[in-house]
N, C-alpha and C. Protein backbone atom coordinates (compact mmCIF):
# COMPACT_ATOMS: atom_id res chain seq x y z
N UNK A 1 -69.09 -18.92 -165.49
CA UNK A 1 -68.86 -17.98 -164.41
C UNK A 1 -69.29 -16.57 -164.82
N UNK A 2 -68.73 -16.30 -165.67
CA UNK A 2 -69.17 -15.23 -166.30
C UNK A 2 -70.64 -14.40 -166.74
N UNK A 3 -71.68 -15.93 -166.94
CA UNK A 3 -73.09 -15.76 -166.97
C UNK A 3 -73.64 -15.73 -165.84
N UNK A 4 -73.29 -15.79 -164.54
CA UNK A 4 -73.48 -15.61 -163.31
C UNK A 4 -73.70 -14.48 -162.57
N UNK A 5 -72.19 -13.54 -163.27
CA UNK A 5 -71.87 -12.14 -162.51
C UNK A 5 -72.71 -11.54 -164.04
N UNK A 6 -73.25 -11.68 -165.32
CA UNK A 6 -74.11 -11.15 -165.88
C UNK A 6 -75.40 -11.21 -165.18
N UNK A 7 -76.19 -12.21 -164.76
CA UNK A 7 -77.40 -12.21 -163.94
C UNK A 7 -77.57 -11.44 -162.72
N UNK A 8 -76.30 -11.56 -161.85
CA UNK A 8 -76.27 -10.56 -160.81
C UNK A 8 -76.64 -8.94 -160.98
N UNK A 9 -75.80 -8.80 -161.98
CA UNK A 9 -75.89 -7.67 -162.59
C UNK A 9 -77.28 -7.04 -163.43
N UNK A 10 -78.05 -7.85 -163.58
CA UNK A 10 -79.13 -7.49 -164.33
C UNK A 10 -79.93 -7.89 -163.33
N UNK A 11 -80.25 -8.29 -162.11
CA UNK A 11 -81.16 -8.69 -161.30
C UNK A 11 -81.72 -7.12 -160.57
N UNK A 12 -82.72 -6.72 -160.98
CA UNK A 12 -82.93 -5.85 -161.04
C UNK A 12 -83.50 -5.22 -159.47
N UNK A 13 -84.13 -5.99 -158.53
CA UNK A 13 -84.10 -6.26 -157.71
C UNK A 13 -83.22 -6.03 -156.48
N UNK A 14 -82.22 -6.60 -156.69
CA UNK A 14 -81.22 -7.31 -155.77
C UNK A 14 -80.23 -5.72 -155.68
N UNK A 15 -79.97 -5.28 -157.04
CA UNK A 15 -79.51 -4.18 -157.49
C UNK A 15 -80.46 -2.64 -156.83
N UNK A 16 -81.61 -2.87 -157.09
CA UNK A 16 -82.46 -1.54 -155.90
C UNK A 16 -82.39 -1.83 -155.02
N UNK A 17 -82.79 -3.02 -154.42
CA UNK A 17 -82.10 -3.21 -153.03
C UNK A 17 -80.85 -3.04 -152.16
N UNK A 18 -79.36 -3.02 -153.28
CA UNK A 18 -78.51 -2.29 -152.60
C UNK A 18 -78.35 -1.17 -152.72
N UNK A 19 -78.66 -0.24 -153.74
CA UNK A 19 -78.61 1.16 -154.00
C UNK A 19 -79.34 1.46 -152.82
N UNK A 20 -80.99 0.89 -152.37
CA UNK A 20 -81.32 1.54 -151.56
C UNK A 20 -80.56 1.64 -149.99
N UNK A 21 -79.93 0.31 -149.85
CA UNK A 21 -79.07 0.50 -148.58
C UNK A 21 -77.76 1.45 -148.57
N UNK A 22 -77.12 1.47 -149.57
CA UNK A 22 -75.78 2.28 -150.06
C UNK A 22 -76.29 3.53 -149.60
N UNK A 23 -77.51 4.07 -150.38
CA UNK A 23 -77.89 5.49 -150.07
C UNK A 23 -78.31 5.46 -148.84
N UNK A 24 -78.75 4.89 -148.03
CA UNK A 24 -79.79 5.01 -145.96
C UNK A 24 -78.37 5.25 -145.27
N UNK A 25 -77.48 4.40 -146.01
CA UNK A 25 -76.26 4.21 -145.01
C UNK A 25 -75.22 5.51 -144.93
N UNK A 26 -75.29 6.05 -146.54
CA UNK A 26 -74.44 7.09 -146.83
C UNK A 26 -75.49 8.46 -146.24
N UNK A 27 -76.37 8.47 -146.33
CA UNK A 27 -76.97 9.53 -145.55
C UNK A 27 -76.71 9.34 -144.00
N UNK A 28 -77.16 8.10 -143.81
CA UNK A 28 -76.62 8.17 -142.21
C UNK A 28 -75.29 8.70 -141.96
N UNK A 29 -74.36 8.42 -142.54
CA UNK A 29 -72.97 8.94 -142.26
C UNK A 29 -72.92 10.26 -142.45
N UNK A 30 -73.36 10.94 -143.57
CA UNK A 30 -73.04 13.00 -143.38
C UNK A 30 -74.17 13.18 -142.03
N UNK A 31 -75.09 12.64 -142.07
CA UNK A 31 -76.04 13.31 -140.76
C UNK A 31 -75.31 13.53 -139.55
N UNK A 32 -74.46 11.75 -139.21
CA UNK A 32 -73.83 11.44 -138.38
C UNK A 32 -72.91 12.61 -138.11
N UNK A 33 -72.06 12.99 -139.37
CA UNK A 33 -71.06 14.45 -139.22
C UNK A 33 -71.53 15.69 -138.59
N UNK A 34 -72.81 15.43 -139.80
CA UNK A 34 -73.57 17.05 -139.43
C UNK A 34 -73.55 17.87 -138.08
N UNK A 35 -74.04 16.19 -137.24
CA UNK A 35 -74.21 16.93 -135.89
C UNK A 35 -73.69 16.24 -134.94
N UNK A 36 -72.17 15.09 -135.08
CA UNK A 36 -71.47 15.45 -134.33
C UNK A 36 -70.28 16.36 -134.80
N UNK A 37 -70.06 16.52 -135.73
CA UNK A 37 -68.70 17.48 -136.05
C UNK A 37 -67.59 16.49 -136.31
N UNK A 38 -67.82 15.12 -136.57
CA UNK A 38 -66.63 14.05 -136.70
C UNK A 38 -67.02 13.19 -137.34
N UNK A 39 -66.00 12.48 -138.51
CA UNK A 39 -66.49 11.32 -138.87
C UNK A 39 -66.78 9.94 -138.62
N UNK A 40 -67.92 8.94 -138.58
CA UNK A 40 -67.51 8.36 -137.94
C UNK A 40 -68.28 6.85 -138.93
N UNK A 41 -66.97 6.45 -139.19
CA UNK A 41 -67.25 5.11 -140.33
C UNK A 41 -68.24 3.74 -140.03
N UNK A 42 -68.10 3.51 -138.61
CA UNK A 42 -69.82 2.87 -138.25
C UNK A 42 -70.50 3.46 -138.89
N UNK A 43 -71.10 3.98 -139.13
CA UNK A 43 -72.24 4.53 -139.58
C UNK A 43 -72.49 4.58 -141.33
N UNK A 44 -71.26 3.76 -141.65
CA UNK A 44 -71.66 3.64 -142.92
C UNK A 44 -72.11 1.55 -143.48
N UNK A 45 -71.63 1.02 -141.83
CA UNK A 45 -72.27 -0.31 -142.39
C UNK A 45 -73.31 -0.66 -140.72
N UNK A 46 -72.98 0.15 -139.73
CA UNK A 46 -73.56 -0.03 -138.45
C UNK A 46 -75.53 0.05 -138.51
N UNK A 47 -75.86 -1.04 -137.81
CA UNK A 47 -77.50 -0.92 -137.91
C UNK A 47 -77.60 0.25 -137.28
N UNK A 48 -79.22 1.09 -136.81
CA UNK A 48 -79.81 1.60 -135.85
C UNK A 48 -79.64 3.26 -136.73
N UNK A 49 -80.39 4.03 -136.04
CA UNK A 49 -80.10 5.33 -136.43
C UNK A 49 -81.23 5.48 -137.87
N UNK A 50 -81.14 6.98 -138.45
CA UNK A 50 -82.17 7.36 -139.82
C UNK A 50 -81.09 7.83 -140.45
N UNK A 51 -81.41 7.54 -141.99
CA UNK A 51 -82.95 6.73 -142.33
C UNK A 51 -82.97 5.23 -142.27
N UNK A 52 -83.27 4.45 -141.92
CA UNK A 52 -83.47 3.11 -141.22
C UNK A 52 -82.71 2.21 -142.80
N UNK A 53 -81.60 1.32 -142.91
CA UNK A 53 -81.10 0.94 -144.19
C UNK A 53 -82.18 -0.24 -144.34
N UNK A 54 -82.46 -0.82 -143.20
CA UNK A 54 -83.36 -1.96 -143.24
C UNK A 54 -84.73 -1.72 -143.63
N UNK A 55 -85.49 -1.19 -143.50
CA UNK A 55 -86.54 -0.28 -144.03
C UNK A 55 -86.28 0.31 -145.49
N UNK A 56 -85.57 0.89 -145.50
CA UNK A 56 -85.22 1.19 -147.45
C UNK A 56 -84.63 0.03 -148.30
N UNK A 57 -84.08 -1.17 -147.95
CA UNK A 57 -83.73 -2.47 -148.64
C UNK A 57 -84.77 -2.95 -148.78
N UNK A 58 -85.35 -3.25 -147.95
CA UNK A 58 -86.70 -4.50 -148.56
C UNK A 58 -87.86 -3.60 -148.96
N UNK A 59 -88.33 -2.27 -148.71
CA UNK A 59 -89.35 -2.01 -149.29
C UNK A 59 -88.50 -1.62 -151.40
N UNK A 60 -87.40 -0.94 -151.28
CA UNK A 60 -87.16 -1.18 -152.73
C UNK A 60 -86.73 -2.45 -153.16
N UNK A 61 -86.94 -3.51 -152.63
CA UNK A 61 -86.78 -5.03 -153.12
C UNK A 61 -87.91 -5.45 -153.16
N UNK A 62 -89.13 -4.65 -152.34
CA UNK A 62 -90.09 -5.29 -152.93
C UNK A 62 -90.83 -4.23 -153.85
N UNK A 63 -90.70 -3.11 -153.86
CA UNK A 63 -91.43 -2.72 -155.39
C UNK A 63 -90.70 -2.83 -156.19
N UNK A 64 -89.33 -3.55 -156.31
CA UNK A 64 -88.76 -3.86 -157.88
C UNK A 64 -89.17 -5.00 -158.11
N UNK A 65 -89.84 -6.07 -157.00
CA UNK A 65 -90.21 -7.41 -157.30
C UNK A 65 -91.10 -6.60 -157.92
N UNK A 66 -92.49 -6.03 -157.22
CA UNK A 66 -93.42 -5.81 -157.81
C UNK A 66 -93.61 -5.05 -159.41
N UNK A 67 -92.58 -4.12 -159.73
CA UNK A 67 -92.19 -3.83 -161.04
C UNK A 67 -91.86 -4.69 -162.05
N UNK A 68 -91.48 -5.68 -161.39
CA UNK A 68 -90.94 -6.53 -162.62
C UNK A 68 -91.44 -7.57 -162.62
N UNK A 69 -92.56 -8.55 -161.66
CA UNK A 69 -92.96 -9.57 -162.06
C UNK A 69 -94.37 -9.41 -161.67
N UNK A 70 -94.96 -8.03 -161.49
CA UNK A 70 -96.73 -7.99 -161.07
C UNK A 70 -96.59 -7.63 -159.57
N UNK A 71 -97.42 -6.84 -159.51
CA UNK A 71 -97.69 -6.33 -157.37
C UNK A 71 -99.15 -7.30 -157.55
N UNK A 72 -99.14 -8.18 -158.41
CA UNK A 72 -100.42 -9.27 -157.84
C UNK A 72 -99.88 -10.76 -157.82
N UNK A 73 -98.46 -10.96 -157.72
CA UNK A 73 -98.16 -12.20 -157.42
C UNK A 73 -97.71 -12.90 -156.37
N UNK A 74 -97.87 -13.63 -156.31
CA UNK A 74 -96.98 -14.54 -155.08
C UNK A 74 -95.41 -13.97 -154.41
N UNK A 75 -94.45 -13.85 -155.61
CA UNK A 75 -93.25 -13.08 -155.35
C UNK A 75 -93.36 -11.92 -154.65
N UNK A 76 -93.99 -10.81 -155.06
CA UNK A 76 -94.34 -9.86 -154.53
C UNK A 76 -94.88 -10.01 -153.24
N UNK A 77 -96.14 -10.81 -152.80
CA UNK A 77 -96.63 -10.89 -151.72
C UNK A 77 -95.48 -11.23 -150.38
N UNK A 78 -94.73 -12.52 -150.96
CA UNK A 78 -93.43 -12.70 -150.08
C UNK A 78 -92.48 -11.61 -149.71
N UNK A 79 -92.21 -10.95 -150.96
CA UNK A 79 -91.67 -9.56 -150.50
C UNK A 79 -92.25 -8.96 -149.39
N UNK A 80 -93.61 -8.31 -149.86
CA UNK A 80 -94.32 -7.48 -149.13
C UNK A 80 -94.04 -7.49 -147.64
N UNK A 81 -94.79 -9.22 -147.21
CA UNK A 81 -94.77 -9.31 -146.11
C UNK A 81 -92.97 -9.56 -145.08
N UNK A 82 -92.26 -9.67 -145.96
CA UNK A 82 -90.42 -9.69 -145.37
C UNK A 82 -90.54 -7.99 -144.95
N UNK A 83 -91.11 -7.70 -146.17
CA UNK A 83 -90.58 -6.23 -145.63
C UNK A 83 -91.34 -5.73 -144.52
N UNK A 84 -92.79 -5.62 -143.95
CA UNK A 84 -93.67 -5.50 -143.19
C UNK A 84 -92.71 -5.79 -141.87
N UNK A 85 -92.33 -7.70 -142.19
CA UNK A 85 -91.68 -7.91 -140.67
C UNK A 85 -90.38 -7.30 -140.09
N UNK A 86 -89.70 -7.10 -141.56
CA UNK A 86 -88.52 -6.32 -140.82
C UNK A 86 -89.05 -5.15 -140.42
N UNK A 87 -89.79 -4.07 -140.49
CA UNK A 87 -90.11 -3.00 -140.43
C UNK A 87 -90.70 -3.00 -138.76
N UNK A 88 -91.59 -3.90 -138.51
CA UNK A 88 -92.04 -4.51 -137.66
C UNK A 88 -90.96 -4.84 -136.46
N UNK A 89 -90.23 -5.58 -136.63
CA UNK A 89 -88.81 -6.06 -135.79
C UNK A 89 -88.09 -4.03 -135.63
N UNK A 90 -87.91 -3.56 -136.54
CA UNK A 90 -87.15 -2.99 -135.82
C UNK A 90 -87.72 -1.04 -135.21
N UNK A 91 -89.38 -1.30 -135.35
CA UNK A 91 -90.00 -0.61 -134.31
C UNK A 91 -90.44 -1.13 -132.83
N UNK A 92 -90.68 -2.19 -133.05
CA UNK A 92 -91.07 -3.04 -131.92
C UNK A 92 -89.34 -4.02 -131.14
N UNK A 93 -89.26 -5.13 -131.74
CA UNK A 93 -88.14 -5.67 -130.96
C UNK A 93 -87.15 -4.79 -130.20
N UNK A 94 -86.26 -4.48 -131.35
CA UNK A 94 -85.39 -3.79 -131.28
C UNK A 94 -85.14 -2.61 -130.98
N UNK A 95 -86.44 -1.83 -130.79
CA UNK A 95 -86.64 -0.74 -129.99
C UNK A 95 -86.34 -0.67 -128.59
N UNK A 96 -87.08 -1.63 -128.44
CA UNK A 96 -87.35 -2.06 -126.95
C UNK A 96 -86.22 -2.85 -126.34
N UNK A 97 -85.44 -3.43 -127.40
CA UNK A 97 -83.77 -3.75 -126.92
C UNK A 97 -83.20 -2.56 -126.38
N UNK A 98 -83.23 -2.08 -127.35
CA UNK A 98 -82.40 -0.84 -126.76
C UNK A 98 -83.20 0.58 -125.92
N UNK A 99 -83.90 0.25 -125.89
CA UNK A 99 -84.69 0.91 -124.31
C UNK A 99 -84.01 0.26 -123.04
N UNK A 100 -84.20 -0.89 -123.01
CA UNK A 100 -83.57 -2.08 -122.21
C UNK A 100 -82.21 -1.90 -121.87
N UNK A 101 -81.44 -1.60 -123.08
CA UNK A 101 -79.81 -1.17 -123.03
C UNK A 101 -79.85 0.28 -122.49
N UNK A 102 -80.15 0.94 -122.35
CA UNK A 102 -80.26 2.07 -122.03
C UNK A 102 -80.35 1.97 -120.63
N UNK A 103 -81.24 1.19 -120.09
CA UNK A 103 -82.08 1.23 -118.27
C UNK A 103 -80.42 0.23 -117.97
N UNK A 104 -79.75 -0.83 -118.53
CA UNK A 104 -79.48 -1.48 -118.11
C UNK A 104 -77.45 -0.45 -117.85
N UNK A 105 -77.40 0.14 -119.14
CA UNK A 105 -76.08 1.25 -119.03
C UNK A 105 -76.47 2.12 -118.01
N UNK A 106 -77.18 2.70 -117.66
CA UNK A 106 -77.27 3.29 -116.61
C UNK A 106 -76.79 2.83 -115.16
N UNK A 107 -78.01 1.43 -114.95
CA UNK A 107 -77.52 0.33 -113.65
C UNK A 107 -76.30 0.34 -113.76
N UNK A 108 -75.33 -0.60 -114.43
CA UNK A 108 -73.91 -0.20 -114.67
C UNK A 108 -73.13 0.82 -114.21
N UNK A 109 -73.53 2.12 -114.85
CA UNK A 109 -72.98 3.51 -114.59
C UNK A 109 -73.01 3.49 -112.84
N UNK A 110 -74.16 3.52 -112.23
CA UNK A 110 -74.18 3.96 -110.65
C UNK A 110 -73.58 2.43 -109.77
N UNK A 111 -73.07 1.46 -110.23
CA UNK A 111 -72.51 0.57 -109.57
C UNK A 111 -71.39 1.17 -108.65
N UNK A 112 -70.87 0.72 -107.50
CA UNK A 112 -69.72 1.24 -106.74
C UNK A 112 -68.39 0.31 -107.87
N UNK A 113 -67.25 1.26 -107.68
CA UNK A 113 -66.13 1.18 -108.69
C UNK A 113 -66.10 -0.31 -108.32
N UNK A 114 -65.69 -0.55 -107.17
CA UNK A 114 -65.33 -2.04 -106.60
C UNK A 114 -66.26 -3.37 -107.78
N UNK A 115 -67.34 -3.10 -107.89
CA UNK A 115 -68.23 -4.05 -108.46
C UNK A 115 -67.79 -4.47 -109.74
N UNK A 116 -68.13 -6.36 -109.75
CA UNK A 116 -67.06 -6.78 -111.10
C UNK A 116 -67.43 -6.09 -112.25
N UNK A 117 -69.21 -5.60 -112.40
CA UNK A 117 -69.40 -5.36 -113.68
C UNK A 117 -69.72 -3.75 -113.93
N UNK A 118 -68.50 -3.17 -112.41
CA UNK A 118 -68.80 -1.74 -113.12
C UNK A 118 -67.56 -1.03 -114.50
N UNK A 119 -66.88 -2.01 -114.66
CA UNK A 119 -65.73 -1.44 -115.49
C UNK A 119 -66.44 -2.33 -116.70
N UNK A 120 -67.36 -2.90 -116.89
CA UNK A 120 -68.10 -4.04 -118.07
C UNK A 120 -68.44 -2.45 -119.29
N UNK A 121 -68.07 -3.08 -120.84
CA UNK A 121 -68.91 -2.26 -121.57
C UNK A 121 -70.22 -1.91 -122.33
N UNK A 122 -70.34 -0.53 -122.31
CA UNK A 122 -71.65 -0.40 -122.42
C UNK A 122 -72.06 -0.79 -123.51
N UNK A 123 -73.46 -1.23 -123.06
CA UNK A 123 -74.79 -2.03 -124.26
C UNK A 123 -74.82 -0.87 -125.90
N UNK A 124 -75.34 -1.18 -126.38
CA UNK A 124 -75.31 -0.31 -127.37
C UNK A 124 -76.90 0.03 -127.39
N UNK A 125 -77.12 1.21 -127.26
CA UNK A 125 -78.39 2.17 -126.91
C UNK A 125 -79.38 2.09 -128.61
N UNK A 126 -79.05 2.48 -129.49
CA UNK A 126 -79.28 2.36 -130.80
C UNK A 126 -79.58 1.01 -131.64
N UNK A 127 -80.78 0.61 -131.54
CA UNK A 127 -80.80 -0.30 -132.36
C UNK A 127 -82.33 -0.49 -133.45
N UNK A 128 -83.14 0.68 -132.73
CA UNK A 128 -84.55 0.07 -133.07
C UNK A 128 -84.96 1.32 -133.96
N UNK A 129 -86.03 2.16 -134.22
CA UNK A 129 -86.84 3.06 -134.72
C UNK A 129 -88.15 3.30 -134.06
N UNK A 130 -88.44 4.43 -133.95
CA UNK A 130 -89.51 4.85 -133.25
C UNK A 130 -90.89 4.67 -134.69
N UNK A 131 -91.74 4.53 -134.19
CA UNK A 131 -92.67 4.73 -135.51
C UNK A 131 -92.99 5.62 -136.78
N UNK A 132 -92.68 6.75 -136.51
CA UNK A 132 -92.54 8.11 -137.54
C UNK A 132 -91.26 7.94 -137.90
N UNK A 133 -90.36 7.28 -137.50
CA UNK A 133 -89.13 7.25 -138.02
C UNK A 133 -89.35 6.21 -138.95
N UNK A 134 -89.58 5.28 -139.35
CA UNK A 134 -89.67 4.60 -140.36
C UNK A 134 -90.08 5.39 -141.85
């Protein structure tokens, strides 16, 4: 058991990969303060918002692959391209989810009170990255 939580621990990888999310997430949270004036603890495990945690996990998971076993191998290449698609998913998909959530909270909002799904809650607006935001 013990040689287990040693490998974890030395996986060098797995280890930049959470530092890099720890830090996207913990910046997201003072930003979050900065400029609303409140704290608000979503924002320290919640997707959506900068600096993107998903975007800083797999690209430092894949240059520690690439540090440690060659940026000309197979490992690396698998990296590469995980990270590409998440990056990918959440300018494109998930952007456009929540564009979608946005048009669709609105509809909602102007419903007459009477209507079953005007007391329904709202979509969550935040989910994707614009392109320069990555």
């Amino acid at each position: 058991m013990s040689s287990s939580w040693s490998s974890i621990l030395t996986n060098y990888p797995l280890i930049s990969a959470f530092i890099a999310f720890v830090i996207a997430q913990t910046i997201k949270f003072f930003t979050s303060w900065y400029k609303e004036k409140q704290w608000d603890l979503k924002q320290l495990v919640g997707s959506g918002g900068m600096p993107s945690s998903h975007s800083s996990t797999v690209t430092a998971l894949a240059t520690a692959i690439g540090f440690q076993e060659g940026f000309g191998g197979a490992l690396f290449a698998t990296a590469l391209i995980l990270a590409c698609i998440v990056m990918y998913d959440a300018t494109g998909v998930r952007l456009h989810a929540g564009r979608q959530a946005e048009v669709l909270n609105q509809i909602v909002y102007e419903l007459p009170a009477e209507h079953p799904l005007a007391e329904s809650r709202p979509l969550r607006e935040l989910l994707g990255h614009t392109p320069p935001q990555q």
